[in-house]
PDB file of N, CA and C in Angstrom:
ATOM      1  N   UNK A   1       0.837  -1.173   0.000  1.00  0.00           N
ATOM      2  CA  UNK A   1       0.000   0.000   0.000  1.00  0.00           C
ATOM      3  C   UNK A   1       0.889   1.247   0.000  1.00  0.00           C
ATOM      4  N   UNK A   2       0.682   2.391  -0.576  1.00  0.00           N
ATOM      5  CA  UNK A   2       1.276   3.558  -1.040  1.00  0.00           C
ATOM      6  C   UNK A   2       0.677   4.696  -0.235  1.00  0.00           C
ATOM      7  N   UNK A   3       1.411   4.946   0.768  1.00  0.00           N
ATOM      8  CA  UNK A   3       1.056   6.075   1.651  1.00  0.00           C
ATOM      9  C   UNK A   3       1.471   7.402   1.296  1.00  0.00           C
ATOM     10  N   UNK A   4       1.048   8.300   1.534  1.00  0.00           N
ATOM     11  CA  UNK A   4       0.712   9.556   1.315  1.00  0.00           C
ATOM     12  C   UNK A   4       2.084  10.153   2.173  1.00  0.00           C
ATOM     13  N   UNK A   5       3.133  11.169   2.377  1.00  0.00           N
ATOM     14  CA  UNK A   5       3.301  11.437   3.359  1.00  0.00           C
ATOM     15  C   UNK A   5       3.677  13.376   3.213  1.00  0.00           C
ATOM     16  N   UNK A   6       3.754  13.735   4.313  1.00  0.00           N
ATOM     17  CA  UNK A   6       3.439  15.169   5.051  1.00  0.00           C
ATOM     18  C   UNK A   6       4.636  15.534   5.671  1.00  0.00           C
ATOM     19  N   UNK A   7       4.755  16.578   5.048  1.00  0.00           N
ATOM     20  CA  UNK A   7       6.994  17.058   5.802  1.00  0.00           C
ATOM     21  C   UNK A   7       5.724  17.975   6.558  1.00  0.00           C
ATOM     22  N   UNK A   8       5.703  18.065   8.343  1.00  0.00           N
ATOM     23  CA  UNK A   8       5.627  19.269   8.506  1.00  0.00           C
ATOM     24  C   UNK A   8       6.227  20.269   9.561  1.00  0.00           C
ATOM     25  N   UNK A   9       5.785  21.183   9.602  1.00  0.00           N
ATOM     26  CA  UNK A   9       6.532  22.601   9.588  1.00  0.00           C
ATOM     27  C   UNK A   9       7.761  22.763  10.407  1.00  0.00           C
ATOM     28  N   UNK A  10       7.590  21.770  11.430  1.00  0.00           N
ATOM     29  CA  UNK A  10       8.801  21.334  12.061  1.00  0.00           C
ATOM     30  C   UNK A  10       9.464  20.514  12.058  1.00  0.00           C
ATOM     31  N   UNK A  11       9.816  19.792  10.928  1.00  0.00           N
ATOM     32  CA  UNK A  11      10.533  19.035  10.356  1.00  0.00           C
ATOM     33  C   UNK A  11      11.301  20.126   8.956  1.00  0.00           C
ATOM     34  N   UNK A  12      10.305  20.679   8.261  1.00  0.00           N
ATOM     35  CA  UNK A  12      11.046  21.793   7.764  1.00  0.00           C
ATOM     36  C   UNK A  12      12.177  22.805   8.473  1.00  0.00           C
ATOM     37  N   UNK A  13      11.554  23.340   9.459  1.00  0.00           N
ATOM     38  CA  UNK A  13      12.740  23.847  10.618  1.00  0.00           C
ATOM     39  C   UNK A  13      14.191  22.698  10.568  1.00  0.00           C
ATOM     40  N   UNK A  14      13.728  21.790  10.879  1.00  0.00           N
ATOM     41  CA  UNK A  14      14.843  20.870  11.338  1.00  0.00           C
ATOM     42  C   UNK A  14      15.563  21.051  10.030  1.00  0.00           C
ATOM     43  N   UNK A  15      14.930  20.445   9.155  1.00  0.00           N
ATOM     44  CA  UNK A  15      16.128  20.627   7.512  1.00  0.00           C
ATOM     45  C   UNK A  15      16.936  21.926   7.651  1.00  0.00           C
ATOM     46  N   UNK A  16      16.350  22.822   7.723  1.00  0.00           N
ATOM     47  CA  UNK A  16      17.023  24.569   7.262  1.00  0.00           C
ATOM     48  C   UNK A  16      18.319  24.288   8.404  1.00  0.00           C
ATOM     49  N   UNK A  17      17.793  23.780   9.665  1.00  0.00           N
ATOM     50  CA  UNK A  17      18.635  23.993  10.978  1.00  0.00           C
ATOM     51  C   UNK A  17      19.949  23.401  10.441  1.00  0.00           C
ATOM     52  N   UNK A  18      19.570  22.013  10.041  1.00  0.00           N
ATOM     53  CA  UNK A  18      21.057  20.614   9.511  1.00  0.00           C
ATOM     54  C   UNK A  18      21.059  21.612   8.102  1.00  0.00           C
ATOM     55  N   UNK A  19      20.719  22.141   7.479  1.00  0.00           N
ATOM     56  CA  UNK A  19      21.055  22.693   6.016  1.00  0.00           C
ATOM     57  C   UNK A  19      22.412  23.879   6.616  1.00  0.00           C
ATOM     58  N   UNK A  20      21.826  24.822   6.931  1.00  0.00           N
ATOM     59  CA  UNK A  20      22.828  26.221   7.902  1.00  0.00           C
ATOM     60  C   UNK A  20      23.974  25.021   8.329  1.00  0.00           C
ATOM     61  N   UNK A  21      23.571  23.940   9.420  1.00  0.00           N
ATOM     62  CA  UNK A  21      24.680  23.689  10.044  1.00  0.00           C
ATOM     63  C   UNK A  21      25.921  22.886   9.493  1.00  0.00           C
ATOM     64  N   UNK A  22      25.268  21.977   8.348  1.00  0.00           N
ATOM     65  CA  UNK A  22      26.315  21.197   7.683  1.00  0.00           C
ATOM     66  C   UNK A  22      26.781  22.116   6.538  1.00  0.00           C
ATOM     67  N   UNK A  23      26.427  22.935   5.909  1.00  0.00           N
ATOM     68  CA  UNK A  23      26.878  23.685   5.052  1.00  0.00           C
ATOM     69  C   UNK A  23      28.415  24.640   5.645  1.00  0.00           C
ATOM     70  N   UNK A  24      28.029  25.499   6.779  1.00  0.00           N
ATOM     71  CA  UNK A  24      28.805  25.921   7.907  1.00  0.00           C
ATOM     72  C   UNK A  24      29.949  25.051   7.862  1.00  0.00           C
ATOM     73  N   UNK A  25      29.748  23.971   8.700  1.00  0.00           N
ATOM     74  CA  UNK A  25      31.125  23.400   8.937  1.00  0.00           C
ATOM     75  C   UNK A  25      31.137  22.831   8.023  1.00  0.00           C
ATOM     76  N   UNK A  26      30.848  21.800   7.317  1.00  0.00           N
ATOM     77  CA  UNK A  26      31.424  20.775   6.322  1.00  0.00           C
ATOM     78  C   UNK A  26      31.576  21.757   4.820  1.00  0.00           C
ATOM     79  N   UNK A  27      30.583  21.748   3.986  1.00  0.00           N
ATOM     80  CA  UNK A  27      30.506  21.598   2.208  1.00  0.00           C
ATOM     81  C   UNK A  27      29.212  21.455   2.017  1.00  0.00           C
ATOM     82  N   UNK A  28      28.573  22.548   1.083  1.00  0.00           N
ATOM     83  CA  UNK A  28      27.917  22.300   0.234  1.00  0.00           C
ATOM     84  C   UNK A  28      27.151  20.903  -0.165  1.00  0.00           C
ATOM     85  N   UNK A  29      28.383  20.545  -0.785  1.00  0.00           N
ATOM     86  CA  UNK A  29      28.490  19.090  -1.035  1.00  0.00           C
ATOM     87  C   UNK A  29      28.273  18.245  -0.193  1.00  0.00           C
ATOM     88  N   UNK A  30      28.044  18.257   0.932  1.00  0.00           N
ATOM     89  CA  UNK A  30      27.879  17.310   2.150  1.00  0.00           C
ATOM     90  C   UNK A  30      26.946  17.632   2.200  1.00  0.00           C
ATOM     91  N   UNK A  31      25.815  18.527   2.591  1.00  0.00           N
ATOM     92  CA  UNK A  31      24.442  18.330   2.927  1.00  0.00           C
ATOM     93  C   UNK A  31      23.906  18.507   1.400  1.00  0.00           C
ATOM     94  N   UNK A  32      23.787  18.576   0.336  1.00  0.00           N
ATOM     95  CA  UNK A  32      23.276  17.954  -1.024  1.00  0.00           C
ATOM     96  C   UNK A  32      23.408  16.135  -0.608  1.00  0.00           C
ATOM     97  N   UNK A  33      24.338  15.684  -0.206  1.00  0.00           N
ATOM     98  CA  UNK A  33      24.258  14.203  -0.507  1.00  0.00           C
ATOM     99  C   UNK A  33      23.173  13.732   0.841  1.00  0.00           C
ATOM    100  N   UNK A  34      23.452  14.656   2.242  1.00  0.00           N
ATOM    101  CA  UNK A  34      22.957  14.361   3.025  1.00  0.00           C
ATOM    102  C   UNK A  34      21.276  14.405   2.842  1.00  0.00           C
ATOM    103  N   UNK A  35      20.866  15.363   2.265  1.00  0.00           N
ATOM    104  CA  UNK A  35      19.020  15.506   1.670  1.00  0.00           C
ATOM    105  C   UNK A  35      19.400  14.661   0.955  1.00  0.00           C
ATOM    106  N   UNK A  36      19.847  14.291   0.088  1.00  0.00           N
ATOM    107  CA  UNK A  36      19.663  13.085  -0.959  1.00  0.00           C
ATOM    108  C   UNK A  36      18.966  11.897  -0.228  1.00  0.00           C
ATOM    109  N   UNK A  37      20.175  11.730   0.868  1.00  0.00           N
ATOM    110  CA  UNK A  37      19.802  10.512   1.720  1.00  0.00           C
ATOM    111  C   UNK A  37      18.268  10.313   2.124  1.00  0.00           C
ATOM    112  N   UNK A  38      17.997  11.423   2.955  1.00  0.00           N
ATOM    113  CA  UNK A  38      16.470  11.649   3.747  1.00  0.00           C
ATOM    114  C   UNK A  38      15.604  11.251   2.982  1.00  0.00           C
ATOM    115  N   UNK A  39      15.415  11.949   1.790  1.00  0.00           N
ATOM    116  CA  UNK A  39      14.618  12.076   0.753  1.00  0.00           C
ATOM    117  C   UNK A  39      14.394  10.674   0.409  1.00  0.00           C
ATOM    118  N   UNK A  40      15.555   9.696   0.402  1.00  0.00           N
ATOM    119  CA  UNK A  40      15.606   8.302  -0.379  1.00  0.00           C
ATOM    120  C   UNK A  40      14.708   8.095   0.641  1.00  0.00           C
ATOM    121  N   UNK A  41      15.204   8.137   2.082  1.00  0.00           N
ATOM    122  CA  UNK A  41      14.807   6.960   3.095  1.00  0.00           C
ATOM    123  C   UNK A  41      13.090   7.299   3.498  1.00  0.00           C
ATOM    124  N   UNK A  42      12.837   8.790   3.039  1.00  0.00           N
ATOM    125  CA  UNK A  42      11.331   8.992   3.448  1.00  0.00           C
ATOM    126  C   UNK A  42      10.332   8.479   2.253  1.00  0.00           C
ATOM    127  N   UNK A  43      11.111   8.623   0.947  1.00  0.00           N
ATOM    128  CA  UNK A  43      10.451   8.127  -0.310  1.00  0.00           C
ATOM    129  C   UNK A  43      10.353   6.650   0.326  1.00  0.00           C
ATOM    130  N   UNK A  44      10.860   5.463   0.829  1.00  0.00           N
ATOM    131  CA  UNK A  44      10.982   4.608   1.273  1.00  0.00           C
ATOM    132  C   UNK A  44       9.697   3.966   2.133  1.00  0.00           C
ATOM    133  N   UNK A  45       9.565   5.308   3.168  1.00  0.00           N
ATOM    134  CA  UNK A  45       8.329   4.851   4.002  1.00  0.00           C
ATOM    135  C   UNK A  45       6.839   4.583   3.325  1.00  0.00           C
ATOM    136  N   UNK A  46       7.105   5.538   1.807  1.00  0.00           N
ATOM    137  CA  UNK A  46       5.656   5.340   0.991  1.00  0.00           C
ATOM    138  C   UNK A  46       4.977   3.588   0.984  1.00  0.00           C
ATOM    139  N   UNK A  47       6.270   3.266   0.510  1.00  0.00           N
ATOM    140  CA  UNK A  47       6.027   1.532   0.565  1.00  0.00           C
ATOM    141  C   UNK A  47       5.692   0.458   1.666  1.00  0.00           C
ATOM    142  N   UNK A  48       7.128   1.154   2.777  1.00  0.00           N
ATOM    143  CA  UNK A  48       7.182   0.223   3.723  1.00  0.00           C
ATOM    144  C   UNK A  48       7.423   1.002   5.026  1.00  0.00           C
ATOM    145  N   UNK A  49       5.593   1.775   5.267  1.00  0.00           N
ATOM    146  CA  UNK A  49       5.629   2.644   6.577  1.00  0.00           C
ATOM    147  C   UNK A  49       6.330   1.980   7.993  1.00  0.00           C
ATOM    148  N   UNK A  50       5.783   0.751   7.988  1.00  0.00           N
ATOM    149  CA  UNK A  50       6.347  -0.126   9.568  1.00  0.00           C
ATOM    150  C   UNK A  50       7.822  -0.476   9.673  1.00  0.00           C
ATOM    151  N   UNK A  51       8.687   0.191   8.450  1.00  0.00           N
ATOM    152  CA  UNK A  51       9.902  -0.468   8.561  1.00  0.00           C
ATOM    153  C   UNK A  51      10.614   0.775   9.896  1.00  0.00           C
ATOM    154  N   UNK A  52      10.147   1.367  10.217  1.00  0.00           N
ATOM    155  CA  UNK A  52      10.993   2.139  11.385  1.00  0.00           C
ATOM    156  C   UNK A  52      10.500   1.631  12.316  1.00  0.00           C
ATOM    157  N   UNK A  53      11.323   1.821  13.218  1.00  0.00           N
ATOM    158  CA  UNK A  53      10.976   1.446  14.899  1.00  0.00           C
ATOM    159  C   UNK A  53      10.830   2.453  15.832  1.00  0.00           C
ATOM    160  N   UNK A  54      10.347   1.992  16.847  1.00  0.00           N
ATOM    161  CA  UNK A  54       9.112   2.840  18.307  1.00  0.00           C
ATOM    162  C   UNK A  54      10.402   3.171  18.831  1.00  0.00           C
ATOM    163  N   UNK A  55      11.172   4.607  19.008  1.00  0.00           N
ATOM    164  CA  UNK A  55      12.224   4.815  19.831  1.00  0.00           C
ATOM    165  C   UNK A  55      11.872   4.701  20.967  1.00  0.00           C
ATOM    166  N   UNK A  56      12.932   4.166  22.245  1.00  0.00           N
ATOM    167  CA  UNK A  56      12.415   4.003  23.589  1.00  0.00           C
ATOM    168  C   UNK A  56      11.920   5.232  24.459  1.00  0.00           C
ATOM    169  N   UNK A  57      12.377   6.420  23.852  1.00  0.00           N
ATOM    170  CA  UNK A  57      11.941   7.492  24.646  1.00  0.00           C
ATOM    171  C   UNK A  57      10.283   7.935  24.448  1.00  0.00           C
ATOM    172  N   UNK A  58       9.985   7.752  23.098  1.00  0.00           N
ATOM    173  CA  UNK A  58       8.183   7.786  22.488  1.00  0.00           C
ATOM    174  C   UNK A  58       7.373   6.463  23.064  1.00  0.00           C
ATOM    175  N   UNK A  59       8.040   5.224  23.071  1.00  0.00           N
ATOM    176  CA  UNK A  59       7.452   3.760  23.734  1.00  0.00           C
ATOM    177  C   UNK A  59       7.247   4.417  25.005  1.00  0.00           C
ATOM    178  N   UNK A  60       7.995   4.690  25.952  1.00  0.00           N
ATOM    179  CA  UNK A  60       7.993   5.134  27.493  1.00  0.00           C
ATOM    180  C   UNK A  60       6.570   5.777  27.584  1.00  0.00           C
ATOM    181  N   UNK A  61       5.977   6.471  26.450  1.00  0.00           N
ATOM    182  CA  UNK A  61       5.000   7.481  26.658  1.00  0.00           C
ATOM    183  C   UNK A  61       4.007   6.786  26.059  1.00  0.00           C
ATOM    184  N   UNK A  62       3.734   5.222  25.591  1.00  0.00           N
ATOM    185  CA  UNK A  62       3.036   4.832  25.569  1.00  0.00           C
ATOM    186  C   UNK A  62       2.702   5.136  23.702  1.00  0.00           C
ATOM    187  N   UNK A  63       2.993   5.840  23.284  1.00  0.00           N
ATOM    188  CA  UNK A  63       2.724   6.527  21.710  1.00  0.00           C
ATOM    189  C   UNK A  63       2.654   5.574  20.229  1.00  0.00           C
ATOM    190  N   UNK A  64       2.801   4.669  20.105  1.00  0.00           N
ATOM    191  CA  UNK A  64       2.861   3.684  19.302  1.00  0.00           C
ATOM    192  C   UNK A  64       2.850   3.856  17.953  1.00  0.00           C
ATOM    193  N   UNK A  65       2.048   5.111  17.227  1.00  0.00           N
ATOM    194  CA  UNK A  65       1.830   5.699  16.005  1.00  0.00           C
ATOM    195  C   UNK A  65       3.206   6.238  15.439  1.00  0.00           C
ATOM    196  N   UNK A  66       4.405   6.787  16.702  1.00  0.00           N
ATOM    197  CA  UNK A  66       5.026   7.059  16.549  1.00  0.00           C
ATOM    198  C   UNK A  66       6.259   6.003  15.757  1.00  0.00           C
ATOM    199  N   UNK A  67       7.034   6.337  14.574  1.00  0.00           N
ATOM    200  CA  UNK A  67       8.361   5.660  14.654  1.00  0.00           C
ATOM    201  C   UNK A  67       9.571   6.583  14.457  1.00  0.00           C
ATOM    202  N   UNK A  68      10.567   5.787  14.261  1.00  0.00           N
ATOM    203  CA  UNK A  68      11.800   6.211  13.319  1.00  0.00           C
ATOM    204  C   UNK A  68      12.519   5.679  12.552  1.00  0.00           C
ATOM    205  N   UNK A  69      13.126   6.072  11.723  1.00  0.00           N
ATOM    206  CA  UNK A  69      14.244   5.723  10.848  1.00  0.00           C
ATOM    207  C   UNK A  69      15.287   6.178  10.328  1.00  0.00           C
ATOM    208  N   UNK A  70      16.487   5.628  10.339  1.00  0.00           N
ATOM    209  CA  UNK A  70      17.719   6.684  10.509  1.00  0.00           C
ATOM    210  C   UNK A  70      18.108   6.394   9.192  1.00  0.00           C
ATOM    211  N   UNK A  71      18.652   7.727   8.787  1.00  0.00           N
ATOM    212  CA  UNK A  71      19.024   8.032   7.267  1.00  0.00           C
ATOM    213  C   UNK A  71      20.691   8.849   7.526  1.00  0.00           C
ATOM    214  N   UNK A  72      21.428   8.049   7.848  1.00  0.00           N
ATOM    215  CA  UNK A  72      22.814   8.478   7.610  1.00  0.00           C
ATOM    216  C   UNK A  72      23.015   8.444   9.150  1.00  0.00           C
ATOM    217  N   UNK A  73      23.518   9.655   9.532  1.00  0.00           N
ATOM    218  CA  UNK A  73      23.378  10.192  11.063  1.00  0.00           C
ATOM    219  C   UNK A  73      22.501  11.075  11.637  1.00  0.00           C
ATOM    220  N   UNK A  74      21.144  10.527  10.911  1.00  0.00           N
ATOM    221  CA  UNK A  74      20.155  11.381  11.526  1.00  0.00           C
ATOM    222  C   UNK A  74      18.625  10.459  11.336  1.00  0.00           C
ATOM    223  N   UNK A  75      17.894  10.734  12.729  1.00  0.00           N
ATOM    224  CA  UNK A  75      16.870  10.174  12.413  1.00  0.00           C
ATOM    225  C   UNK A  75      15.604  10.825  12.236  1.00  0.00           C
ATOM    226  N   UNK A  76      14.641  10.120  11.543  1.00  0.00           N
ATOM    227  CA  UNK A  76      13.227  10.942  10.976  1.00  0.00           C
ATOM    228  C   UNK A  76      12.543  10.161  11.633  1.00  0.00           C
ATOM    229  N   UNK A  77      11.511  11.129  12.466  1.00  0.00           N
ATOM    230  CA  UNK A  77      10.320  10.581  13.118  1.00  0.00           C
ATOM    231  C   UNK A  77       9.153  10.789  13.035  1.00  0.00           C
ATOM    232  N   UNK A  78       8.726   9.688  12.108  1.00  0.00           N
ATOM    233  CA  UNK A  78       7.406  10.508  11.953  1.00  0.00           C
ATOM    234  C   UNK A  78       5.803   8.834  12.708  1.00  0.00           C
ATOM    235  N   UNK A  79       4.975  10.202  12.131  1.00  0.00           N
ATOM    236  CA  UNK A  79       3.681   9.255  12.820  1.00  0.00           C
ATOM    237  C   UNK A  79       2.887   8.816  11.556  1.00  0.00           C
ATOM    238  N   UNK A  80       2.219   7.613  11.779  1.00  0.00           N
ATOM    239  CA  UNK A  80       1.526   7.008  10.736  1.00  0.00           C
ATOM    240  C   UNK A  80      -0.399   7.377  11.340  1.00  0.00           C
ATOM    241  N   UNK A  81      -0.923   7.687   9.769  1.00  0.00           N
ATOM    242  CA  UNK A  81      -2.377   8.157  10.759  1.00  0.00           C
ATOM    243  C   UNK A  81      -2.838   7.489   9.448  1.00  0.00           C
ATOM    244  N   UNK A  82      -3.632   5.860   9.710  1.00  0.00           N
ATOM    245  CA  UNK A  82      -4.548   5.947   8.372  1.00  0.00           C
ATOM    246  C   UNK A  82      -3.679   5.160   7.096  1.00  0.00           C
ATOM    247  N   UNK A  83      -3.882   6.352   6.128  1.00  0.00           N
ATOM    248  CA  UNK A  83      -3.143   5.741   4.738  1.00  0.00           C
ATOM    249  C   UNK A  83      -2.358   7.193   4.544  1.00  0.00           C
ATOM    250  N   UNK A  84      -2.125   7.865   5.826  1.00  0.00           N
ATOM    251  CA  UNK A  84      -0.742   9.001   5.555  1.00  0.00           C
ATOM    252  C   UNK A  84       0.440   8.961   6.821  1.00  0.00           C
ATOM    253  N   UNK A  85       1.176   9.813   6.292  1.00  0.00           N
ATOM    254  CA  UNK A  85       2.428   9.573   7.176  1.00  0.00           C
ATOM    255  C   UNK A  85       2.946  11.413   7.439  1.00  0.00           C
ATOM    256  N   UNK A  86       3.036  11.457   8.551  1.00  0.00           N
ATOM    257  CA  UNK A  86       3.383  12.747   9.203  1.00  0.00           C
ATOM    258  C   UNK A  86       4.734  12.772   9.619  1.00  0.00           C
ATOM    259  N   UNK A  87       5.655  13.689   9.040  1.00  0.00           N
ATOM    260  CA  UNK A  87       7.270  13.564   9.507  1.00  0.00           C
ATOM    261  C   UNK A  87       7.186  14.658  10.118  1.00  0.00           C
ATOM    262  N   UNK A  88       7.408  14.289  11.498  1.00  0.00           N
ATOM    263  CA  UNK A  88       7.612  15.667  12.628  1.00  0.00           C
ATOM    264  C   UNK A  88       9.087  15.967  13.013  1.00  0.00           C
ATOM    265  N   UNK A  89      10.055  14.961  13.225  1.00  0.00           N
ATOM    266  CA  UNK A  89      11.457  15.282  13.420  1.00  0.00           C
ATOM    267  C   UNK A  89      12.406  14.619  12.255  1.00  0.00           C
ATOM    268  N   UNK A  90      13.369  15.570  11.939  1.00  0.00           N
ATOM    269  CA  UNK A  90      14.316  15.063  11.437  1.00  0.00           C
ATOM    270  C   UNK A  90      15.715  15.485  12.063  1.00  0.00           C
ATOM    271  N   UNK A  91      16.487  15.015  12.632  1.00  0.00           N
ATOM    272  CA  UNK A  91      17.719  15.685  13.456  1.00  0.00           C
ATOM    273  C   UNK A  91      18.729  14.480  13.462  1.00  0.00           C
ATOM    274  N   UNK A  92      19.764  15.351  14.250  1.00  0.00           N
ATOM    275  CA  UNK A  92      20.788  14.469  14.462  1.00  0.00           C
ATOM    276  C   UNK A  92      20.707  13.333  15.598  1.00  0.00           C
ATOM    277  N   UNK A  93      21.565  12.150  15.123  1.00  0.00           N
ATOM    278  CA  UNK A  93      20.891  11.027  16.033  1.00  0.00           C
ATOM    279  C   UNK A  93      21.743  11.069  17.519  1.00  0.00           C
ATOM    280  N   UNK A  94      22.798  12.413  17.445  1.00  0.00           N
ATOM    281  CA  UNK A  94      23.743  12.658  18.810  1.00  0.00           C
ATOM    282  C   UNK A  94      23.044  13.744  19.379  1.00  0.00           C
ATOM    283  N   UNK A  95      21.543  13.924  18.647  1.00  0.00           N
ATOM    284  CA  UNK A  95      21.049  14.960  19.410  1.00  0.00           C
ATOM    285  C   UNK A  95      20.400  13.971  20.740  1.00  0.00           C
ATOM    286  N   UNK A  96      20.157  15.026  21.648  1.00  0.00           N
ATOM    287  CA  UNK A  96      19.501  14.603  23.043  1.00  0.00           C
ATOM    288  C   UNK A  96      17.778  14.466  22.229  1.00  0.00           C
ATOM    289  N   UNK A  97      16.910  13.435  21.711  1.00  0.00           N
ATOM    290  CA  UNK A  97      15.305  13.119  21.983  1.00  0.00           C
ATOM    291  C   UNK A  97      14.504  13.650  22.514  1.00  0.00           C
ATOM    292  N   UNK A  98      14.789  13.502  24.277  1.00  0.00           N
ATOM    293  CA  UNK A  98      13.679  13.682  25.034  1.00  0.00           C
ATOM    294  C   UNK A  98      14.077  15.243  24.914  1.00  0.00           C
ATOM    295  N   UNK A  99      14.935  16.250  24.781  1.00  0.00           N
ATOM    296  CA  UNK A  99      15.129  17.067  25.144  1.00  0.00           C
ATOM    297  C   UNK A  99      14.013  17.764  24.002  1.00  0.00           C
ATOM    298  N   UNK A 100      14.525  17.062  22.343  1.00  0.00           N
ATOM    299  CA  UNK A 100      13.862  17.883  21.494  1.00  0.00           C
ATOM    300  C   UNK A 100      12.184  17.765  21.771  1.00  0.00           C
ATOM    301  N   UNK A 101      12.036  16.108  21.906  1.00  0.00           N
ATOM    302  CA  UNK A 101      10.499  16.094  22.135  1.00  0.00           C
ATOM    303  C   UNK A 101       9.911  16.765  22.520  1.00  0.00           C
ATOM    304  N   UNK A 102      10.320  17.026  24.287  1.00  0.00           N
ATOM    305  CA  UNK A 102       9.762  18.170  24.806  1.00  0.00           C
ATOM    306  C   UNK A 102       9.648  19.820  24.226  1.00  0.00           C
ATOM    307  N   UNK A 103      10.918  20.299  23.296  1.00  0.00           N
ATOM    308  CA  UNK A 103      10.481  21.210  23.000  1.00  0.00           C
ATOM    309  C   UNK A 103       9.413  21.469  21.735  1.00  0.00           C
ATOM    310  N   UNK A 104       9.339  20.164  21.315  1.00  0.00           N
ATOM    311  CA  UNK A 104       8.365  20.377  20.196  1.00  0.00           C
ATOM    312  C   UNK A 104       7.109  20.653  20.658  1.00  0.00           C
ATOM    313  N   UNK A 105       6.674  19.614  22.221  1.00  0.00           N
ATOM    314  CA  UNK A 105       5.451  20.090  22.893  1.00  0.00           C
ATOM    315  C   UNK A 105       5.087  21.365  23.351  1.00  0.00           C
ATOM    316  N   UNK A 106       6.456  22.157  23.325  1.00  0.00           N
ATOM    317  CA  UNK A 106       5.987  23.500  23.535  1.00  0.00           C
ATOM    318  C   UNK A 106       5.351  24.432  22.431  1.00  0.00           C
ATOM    319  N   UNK A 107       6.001  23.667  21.258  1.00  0.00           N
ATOM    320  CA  UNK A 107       5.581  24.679  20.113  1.00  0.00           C
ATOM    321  C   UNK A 107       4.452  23.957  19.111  1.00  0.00           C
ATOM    322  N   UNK A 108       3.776  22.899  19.946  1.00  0.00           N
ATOM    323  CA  UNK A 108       2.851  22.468  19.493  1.00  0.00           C
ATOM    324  C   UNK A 108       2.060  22.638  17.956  1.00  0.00           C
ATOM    325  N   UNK A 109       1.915  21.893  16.658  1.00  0.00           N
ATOM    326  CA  UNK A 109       1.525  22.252  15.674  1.00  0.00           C
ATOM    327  C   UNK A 109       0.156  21.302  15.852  1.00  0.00           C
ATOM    328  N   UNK A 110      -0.836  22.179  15.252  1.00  0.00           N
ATOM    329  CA  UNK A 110      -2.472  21.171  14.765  1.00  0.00           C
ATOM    330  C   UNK A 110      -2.197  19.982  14.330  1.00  0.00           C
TER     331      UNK A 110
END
């Protein structure tokens, strides 16, 4: 089955954030290959939404809709609703989770 899926607005944030930051220190050329990656691995979920897994910090909270899947050194987390797919985080996988989670609850999107 061919799911639908939804970059949103804070997952856009997150790109611009890793776009500024790998551009900065690394190359150009390094975050072009790095979206390459994402892009493959989210085109990916169209097919095979369940192939990510329940990180332990979203399991703890009981959340199950939730997964992830890591695309280089970074993981995308998104939620499955139905026959669509919602990508709410994309970041680095040495980032602190619970830290971002929580701030996403502050900035809460519909």
């Amino acid at each position: 089955m061919t799911m639908r899926i939804f970059i949103l607005e804070s997952a856009e944030r997150d790109l611009k954030e890793l776009r500024r930051y790998l551009i900065d220190t690394f190359t150009p050329k390094h975050w072009q290959d790095t979206y390459a990656d994402i892009k493959k691995s989210v085109r990916g979920l169209q097919e095979f939404p369940r192939s990510g897994v329940i990180p332990d910090e979203i399991a703890q909270l009981g959340l199950t809709q939730y997964r992830q899947i890591l695309s280089g050194k970074n993981r995308i987390i998104y939620e499955i609703r139905a026959k669509e797919i919602y990508i709410h985080i994309i970041a680095d996988t040495r980032r602190d989770l619970g830290s971002h989670l929580a701030k996403r609850l502050l900035e809460r999107e519909p």
